[in-house]
C-alpha atoms as a PDB file:
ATOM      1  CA  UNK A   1      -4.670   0.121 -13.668  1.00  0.00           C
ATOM      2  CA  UNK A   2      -2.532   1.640 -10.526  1.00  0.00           C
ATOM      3  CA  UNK A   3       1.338   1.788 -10.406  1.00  0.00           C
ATOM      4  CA  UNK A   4       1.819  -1.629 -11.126  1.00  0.00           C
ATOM      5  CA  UNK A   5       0.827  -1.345 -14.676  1.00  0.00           C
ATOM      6  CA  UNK A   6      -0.259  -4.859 -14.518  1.00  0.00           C
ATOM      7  CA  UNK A   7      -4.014  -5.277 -15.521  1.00  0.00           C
ATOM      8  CA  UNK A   8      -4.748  -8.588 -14.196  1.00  0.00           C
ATOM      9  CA  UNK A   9      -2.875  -7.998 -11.184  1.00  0.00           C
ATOM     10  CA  UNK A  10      -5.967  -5.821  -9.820  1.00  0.00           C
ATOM     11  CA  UNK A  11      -5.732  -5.047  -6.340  1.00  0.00           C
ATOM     12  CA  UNK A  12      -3.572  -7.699  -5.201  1.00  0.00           C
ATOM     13  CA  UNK A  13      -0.553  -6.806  -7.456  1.00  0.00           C
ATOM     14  CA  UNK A  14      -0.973  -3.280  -6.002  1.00  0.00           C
ATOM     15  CA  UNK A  15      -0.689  -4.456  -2.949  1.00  0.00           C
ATOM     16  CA  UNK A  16       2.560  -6.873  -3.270  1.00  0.00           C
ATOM     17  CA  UNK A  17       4.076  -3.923  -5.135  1.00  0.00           C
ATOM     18  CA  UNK A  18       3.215  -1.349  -2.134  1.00  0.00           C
ATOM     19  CA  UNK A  19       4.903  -4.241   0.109  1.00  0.00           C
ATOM     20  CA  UNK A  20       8.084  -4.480  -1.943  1.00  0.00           C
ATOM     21  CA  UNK A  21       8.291  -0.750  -2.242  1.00  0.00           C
ATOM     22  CA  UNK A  22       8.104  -0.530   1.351  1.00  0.00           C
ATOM     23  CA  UNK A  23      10.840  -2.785   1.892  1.00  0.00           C
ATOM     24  CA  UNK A  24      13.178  -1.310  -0.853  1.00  0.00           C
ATOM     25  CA  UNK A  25      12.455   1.892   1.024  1.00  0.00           C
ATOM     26  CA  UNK A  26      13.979   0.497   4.039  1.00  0.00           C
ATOM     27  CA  UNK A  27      16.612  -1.242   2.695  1.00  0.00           C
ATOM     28  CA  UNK A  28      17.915   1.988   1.026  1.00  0.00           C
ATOM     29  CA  UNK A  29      17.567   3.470   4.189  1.00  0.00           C
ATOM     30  CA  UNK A  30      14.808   6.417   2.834  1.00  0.00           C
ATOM     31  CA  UNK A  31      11.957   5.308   5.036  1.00  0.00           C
ATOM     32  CA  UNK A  32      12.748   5.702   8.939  1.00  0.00           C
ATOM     33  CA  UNK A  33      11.371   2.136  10.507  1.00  0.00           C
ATOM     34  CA  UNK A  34       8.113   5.066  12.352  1.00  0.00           C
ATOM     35  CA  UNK A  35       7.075   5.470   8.237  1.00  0.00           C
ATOM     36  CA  UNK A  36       7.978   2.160   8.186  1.00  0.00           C
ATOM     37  CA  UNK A  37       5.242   1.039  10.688  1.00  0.00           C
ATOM     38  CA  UNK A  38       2.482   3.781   9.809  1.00  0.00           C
ATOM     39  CA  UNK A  39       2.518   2.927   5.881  1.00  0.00           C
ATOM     40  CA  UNK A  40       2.684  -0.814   7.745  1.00  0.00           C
ATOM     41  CA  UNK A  41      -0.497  -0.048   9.371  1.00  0.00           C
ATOM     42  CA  UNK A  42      -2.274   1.571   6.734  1.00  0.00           C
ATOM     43  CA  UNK A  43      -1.317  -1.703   4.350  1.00  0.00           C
ATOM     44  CA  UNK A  44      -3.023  -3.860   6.990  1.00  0.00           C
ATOM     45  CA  UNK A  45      -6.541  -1.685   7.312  1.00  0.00           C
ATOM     46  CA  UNK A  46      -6.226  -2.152   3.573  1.00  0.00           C
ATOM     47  CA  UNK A  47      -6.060  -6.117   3.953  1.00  0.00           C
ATOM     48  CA  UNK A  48      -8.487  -6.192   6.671  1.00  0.00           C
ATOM     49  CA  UNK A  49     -11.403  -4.093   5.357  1.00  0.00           C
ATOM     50  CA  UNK A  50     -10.739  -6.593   2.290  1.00  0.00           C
ATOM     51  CA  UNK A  51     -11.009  -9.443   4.131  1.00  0.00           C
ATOM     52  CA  UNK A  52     -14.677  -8.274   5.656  1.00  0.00           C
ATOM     53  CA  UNK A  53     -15.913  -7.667   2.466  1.00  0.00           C
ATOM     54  CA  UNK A  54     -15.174 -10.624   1.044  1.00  0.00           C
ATOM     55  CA  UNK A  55     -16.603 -12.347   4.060  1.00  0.00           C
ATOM     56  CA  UNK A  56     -19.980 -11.007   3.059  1.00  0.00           C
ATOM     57  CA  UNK A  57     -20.067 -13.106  -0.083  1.00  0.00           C
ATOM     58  CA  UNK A  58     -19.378 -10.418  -3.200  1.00  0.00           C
ATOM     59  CA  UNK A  59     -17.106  -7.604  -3.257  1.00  0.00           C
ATOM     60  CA  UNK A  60     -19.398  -4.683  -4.648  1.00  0.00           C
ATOM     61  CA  UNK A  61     -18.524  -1.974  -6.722  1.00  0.00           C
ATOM     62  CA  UNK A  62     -18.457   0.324  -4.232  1.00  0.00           C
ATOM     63  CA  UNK A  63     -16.419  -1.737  -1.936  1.00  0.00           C
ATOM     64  CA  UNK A  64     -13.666  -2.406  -5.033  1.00  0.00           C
ATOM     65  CA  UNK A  65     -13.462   1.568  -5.898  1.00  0.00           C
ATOM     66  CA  UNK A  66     -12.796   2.546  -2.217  1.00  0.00           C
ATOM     67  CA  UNK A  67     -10.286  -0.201  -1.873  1.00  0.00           C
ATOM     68  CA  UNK A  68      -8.698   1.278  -5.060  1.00  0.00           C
ATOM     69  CA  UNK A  69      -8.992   4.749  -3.666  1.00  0.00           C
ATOM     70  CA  UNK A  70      -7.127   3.033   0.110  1.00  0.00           C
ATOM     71  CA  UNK A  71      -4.329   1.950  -1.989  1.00  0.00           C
ATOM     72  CA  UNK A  72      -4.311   5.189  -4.138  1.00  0.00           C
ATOM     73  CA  UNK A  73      -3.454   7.129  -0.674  1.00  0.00           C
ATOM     74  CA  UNK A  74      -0.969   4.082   0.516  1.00  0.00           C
ATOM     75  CA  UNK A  75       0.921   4.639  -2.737  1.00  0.00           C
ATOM     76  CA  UNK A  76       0.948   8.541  -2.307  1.00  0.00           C
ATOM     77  CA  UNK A  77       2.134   8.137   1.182  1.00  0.00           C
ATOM     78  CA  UNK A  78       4.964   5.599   0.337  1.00  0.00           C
ATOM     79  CA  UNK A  79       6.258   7.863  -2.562  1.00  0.00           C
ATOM     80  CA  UNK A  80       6.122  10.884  -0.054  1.00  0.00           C
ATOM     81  CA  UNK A  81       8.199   9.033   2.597  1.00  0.00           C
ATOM     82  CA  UNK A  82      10.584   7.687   0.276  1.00  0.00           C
ATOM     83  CA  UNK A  83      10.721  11.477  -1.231  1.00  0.00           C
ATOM     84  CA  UNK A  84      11.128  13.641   2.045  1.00  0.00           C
ATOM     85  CA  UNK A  85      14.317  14.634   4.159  1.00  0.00           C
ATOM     86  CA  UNK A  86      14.389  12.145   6.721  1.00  0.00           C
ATOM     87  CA  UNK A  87      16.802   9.675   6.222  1.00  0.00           C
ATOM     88  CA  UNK A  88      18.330   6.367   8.319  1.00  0.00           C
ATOM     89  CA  UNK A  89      22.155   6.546   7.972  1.00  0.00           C
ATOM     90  CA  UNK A  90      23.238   3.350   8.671  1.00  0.00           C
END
């Protein structure tokens, strides 16, 4: 299921969700724009490696769980950036 809570949503909805959380984050000015750019970065490995597999015709098992488990760490890291001392004072 993931954060999202949204069963259809799949992968996908976790990942739009991870974007907007990443944005609120900014906006609110609890993710410094370096997080910013790492958990960035880590979103578009995410994409990419998706992108390959799909490119070989049918996303396996395998392929689905580790993307799950890519996005599993993205969301940890978000919530951890969002949840430590640094801070942009604006």
């Amino acid at each position: 299921m993931g954060i999202s809570g949204n069963f259809e949503d799949g992968p996908i909805g976790e990942r739009s969700y991870a974007c907007r959380c990443i944005e609120r984050g900014i906006k609110n000015g609890k993710i410094t724009p370096k997080e910013a750019q790492h958990l960035r970065d880590q979103q578009a490995t995410i994409s990419v490696e998706r992108e390959l597999a799909k490119r070989e015709g049918k996303i396996t098992p395998r392929e689905r769980a580790e993307e799950q488990h890519d996005l599993n760490a993205l969301n940890k890291d978000i919530y951890r950036k969002k949840h430590n001392k640094r801070r942009v004072y604006q």
